[in-house]
Protein backbone atom coordinates (compact mmCIF):
# COMPACT_ATOMS: atom_id res chain seq x y z
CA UNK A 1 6.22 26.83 -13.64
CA UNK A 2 4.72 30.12 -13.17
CA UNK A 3 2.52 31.12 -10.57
CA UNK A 4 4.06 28.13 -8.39
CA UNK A 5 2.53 27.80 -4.82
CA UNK A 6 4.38 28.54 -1.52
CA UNK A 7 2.98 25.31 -0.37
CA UNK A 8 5.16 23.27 -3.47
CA UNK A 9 8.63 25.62 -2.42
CA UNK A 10 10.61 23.74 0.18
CA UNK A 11 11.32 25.60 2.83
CA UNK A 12 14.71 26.37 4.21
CA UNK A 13 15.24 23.06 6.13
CA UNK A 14 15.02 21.12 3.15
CA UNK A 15 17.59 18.70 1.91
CA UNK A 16 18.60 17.30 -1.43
CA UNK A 17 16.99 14.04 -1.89
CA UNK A 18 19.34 10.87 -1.52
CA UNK A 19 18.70 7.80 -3.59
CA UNK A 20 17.88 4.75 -1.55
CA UNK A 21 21.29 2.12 -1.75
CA UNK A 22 18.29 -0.65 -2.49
CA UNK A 23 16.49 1.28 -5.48
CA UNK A 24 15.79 0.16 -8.64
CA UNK A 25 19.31 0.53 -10.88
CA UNK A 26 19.48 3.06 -13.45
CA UNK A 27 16.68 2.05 -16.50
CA UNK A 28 15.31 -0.72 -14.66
CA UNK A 29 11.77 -0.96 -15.39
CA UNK A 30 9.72 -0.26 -12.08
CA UNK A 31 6.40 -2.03 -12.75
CA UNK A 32 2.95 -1.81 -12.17
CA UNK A 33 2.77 -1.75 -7.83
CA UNK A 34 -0.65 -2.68 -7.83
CA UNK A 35 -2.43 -4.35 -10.94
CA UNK A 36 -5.70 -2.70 -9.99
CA UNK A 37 -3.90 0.85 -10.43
CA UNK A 38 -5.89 3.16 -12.99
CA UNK A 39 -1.59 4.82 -13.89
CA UNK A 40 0.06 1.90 -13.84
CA UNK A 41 -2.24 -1.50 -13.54
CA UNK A 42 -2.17 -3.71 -16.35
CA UNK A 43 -5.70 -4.90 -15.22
CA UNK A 44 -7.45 -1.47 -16.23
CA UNK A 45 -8.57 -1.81 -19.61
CA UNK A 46 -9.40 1.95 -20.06
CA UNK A 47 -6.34 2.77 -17.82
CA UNK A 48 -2.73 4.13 -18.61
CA UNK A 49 -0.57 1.44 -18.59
CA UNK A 50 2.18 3.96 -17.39
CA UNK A 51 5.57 2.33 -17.90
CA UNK A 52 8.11 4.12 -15.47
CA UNK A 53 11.78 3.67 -15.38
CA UNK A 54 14.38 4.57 -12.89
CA UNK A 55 16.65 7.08 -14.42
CA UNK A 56 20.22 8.45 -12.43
CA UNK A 57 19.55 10.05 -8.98
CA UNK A 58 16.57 10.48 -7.68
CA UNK A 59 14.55 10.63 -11.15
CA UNK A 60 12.60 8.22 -13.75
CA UNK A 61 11.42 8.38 -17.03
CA UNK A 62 8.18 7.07 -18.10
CA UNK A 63 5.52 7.06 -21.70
CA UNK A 64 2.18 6.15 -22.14
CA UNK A 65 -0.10 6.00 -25.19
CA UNK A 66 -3.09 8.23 -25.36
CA UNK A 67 -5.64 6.14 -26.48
CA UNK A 68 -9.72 7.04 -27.48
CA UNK A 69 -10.35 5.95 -24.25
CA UNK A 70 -8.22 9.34 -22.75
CA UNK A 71 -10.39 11.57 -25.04
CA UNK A 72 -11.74 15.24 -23.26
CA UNK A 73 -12.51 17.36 -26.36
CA UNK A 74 -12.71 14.67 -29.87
CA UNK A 75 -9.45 13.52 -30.61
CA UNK A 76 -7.54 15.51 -27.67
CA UNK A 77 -5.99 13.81 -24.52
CA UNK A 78 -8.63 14.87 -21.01
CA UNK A 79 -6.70 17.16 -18.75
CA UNK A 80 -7.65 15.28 -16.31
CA UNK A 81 -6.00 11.79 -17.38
CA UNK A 82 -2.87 14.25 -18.38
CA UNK A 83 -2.57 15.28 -14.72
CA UNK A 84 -3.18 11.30 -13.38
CA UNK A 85 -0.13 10.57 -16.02
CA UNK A 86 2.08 13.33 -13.77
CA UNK A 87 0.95 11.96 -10.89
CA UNK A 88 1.59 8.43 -11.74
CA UNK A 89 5.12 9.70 -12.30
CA UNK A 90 5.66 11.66 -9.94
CA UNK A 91 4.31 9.00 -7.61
CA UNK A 92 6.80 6.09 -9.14
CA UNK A 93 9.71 8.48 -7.52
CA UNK A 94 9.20 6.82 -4.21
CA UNK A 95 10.24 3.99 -5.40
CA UNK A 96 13.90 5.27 -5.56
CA UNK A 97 13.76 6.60 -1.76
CA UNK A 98 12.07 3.24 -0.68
CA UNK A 99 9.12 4.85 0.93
CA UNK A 100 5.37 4.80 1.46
CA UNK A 101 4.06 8.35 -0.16
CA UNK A 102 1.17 9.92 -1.14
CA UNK A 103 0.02 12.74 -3.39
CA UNK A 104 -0.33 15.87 -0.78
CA UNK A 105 -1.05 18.68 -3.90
CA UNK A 106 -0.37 18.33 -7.08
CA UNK A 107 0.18 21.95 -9.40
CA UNK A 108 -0.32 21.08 -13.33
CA UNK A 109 0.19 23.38 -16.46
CA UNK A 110 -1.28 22.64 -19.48
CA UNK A 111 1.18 23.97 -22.39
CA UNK A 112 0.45 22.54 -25.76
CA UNK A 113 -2.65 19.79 -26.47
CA UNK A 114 -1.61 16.13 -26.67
CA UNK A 115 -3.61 14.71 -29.77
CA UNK A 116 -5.36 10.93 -29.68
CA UNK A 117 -2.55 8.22 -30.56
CA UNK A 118 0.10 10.60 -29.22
CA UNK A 119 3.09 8.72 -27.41
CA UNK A 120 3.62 11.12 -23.74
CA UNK A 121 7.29 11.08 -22.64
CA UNK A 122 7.67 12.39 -19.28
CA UNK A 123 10.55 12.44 -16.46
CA UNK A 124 10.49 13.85 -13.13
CA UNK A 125 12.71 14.21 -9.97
CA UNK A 126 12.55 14.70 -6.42
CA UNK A 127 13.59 18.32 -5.70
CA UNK A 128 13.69 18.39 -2.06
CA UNK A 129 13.12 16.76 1.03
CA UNK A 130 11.64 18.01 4.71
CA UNK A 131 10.52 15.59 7.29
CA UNK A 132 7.55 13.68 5.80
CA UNK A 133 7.68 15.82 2.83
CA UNK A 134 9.04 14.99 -0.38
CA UNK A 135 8.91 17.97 -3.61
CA UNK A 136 9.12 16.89 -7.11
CA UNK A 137 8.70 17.71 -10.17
CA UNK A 138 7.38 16.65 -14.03
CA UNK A 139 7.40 17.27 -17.60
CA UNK A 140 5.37 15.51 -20.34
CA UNK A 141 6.65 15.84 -23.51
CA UNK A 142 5.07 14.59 -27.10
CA UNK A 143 7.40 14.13 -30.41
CA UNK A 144 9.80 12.01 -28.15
CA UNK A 145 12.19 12.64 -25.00
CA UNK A 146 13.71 16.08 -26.38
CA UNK A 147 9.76 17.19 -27.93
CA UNK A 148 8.01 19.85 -27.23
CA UNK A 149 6.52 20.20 -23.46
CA UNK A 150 3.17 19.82 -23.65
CA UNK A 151 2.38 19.55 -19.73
CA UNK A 152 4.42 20.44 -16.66
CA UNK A 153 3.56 20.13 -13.03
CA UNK A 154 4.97 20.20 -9.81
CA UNK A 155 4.04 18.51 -6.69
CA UNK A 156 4.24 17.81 -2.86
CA UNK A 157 4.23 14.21 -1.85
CA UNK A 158 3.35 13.12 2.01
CA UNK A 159 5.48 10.01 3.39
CA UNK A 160 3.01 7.61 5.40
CA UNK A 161 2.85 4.41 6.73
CA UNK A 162 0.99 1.57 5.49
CA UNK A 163 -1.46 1.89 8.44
CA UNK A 164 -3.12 4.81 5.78
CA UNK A 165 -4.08 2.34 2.96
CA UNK A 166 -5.26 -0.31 5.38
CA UNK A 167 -7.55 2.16 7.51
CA UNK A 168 -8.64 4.12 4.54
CA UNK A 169 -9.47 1.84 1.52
CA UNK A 170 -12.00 -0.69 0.49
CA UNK A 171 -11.65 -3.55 3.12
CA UNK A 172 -12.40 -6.03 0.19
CA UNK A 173 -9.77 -4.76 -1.71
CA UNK A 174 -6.94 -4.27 1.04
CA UNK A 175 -7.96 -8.20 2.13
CA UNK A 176 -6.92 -9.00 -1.56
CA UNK A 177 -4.21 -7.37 -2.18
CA UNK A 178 -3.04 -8.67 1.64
CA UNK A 179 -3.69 -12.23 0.86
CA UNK A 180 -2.02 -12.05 -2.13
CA UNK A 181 0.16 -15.41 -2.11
CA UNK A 182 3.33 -13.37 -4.33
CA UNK A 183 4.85 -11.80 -1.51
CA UNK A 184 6.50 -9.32 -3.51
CA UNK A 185 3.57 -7.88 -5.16
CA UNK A 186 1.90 -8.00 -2.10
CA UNK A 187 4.18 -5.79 -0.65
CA UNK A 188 4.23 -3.85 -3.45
CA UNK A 189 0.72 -2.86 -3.63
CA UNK A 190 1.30 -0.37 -1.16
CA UNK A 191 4.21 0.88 -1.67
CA UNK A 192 3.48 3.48 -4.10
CA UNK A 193 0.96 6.59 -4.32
CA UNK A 194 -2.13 4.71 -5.11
């Protein structure tokens, strides 16, 4: 990316990220973590209904569909829903280092416009890690895994506890999502950048 910030360059204590031994195997399908989840949730309507896979190491592969709904200028994909799509991604990465995370800053470049009906194939990878910080990285392609890149962006993701969705969100919707009798999902809608 040019014009990266210093705040997305891991600084010299940084180590290469190790895949958890309990993360998802190799292009396993990862799943929505919380149905309500405008990336991921298959209870959005207008949403993305990101599908993310795990791919080797510490990196997954994921497409959505962008649909009318997704429009910024008539027939184009909103830059905005572009850079959700990247975050969704990079957010589904924490999956394979079985942690709690959080978007912290998220850089996007905009390289090509993704037309209405347009299929968006993007993978990204954890880059490094430092304490509670984990560094990634994205790239949205259209035309199909080896297309043209049409968006790139890199990003800095913050580990937390669960403590910061429970004090911080919509007490209605944390008591849900807590009471929840699938103990799996329940767990799960907190395990991932929301």
């Amino acid at each position: 990316m040019s014009g990266t910030s210093t705040r997305l360059t891991p600084p010299a204590g940084a180590v290469r990220p190790v895949r958890h031994p309990d993360a998802p195997a190799p292009g396993e399908l990862l799943g929505s973590h919380y149905e309500q989840c405008f990336g991921c949730g298959s209870e959005q309507p207008h949403g993305l209904h990101l599908r993310a896979r795990a791919g080797e190491g510490v990196s997954v592969t994921a497409e959505f569909t962008v649909k009318p709904a997704h429009q910024g200028a008539p027939g184009l994909a909103h830059g905005g829903v572009l850079a959700t799509a990247m975050d969704e991604t990079l957010g589904a990465l924490s999956w394979l280092l079985r942690l709690i995370a959080v978007t912290g800053r998220l850089e996007t470049d905009y390289v090509l416009p993704v037309p209405v009906g347009t299929v968006l194939f993007l993978d990204a990878e954890v880059t490094a890690v430092h304490d509670r910080k984990i560094y990634c990285r994205a790239t949205g392609r259209i035309g199909g895994s080896e297309g043209p890149v049409a968006v790139r962006a890199e990003a800095l993701f913050i580990k937390v506890e669960v403590d910061h969705f429970i004090d911080n969100g919509r007490p209605e919707e944390i008591r849900a999502a807590m009471s929840d009798p699938d103990q799996v999902r329940r767990a799960r809608a907190f395990e991932v950048n929301p």
